[in-house]
Protein backbone atom coordinates (compact mmCIF):
# COMPACT_ATOMS: atom_id res chain seq x y z
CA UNK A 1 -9.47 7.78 -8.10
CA UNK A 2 -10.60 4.68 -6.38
CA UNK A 3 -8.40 1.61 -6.79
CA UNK A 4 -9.80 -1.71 -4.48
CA UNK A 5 -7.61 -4.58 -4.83
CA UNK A 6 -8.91 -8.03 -3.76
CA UNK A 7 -7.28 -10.33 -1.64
CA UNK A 8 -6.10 -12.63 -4.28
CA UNK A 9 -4.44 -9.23 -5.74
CA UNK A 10 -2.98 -7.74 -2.58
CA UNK A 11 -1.83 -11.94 -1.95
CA UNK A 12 0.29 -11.74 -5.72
CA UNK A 13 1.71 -7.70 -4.42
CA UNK A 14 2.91 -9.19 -1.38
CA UNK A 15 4.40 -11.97 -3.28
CA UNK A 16 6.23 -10.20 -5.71
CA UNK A 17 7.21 -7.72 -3.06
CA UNK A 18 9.16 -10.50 -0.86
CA UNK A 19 10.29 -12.08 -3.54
CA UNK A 20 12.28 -9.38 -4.44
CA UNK A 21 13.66 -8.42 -0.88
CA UNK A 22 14.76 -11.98 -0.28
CA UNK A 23 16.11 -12.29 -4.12
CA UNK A 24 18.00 -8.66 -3.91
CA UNK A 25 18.92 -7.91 -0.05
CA UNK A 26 21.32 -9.47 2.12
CA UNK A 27 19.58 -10.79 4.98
CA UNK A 28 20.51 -13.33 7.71
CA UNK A 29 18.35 -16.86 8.08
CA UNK A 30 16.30 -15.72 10.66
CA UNK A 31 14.84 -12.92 8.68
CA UNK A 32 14.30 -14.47 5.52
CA UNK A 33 12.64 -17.05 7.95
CA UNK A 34 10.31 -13.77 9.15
CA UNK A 35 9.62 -13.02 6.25
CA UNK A 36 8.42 -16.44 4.44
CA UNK A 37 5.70 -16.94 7.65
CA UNK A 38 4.87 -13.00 7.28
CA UNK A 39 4.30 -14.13 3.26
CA UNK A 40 2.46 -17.32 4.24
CA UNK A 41 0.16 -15.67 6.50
CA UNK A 42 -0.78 -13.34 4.03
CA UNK A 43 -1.47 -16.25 1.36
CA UNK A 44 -4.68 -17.13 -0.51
CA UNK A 45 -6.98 -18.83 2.63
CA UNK A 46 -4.09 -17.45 5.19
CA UNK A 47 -5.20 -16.32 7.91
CA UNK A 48 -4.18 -12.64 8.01
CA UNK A 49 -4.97 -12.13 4.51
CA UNK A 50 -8.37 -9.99 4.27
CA UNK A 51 -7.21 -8.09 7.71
CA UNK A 52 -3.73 -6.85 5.76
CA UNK A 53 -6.28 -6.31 2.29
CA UNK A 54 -8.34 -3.77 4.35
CA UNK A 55 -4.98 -2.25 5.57
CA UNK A 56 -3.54 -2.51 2.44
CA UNK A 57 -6.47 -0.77 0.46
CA UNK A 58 -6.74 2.02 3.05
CA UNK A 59 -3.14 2.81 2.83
CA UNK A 60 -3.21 2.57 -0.92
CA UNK A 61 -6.15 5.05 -0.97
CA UNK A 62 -4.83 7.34 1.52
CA UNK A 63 -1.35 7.68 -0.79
CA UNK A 64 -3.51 8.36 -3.60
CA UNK A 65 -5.36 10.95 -2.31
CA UNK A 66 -2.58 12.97 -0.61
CA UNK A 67 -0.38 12.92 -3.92
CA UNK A 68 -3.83 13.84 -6.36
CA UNK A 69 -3.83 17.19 -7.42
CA UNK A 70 -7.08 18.66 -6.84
CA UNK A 71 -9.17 21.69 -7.94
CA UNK A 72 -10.44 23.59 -5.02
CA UNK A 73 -11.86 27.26 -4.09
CA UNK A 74 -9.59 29.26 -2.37
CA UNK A 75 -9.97 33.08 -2.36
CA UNK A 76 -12.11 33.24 -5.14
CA UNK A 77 -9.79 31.62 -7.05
CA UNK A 78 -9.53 27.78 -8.36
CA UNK A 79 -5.87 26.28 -7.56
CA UNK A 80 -4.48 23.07 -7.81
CA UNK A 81 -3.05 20.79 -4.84
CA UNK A 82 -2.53 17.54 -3.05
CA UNK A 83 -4.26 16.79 0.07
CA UNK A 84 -0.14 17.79 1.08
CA UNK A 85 0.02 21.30 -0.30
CA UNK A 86 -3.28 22.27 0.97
CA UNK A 87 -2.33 21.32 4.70
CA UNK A 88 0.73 23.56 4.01
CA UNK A 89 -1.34 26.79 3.16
């Protein structure tokens, strides 16, 4: 499966992420500080923004692919794994 979010996408996940961390956690000033300018940095025309989209995409695709169950050859025999399992056998 290939899922490619955007930058204006991956802006609105990291959004809604931080807003619920600084909504639901008990943090001190100084981190909910941290974690506004991380947010900023990341916003539509910030300056981090299509750095943390590459990033975010890889990481996205890479979690994907390791929890996909697959059909592969093994043995003569098809079987069915993530990326996981197989590195197990």
């Amino acid at each position: 499966m290939n899922v490619l979010l955007n930058p204006s996408e991956v802006s609105t996940v990291v959004s809604l992420v931080t807003a619920h961390l600084l909504d639901t956690i008990d943090l001190t000033e100084e981190a909910r500080t941290e974690i506004r300018s991380w947010r900023t940095d990341r916003s539509p025309g910030g300056s981090h923004l299509d750095d943390f989209t590459d990033a975010f995409n890889e990481t996205l695709a890479t979690s994907i692919d390791e929890t996909t169950r697959r059909r592969h050859m093994r043995g003569g025999r098809f079987q069915r794994k993530t990326a996981a399992e197989r590195s197990l056998s």
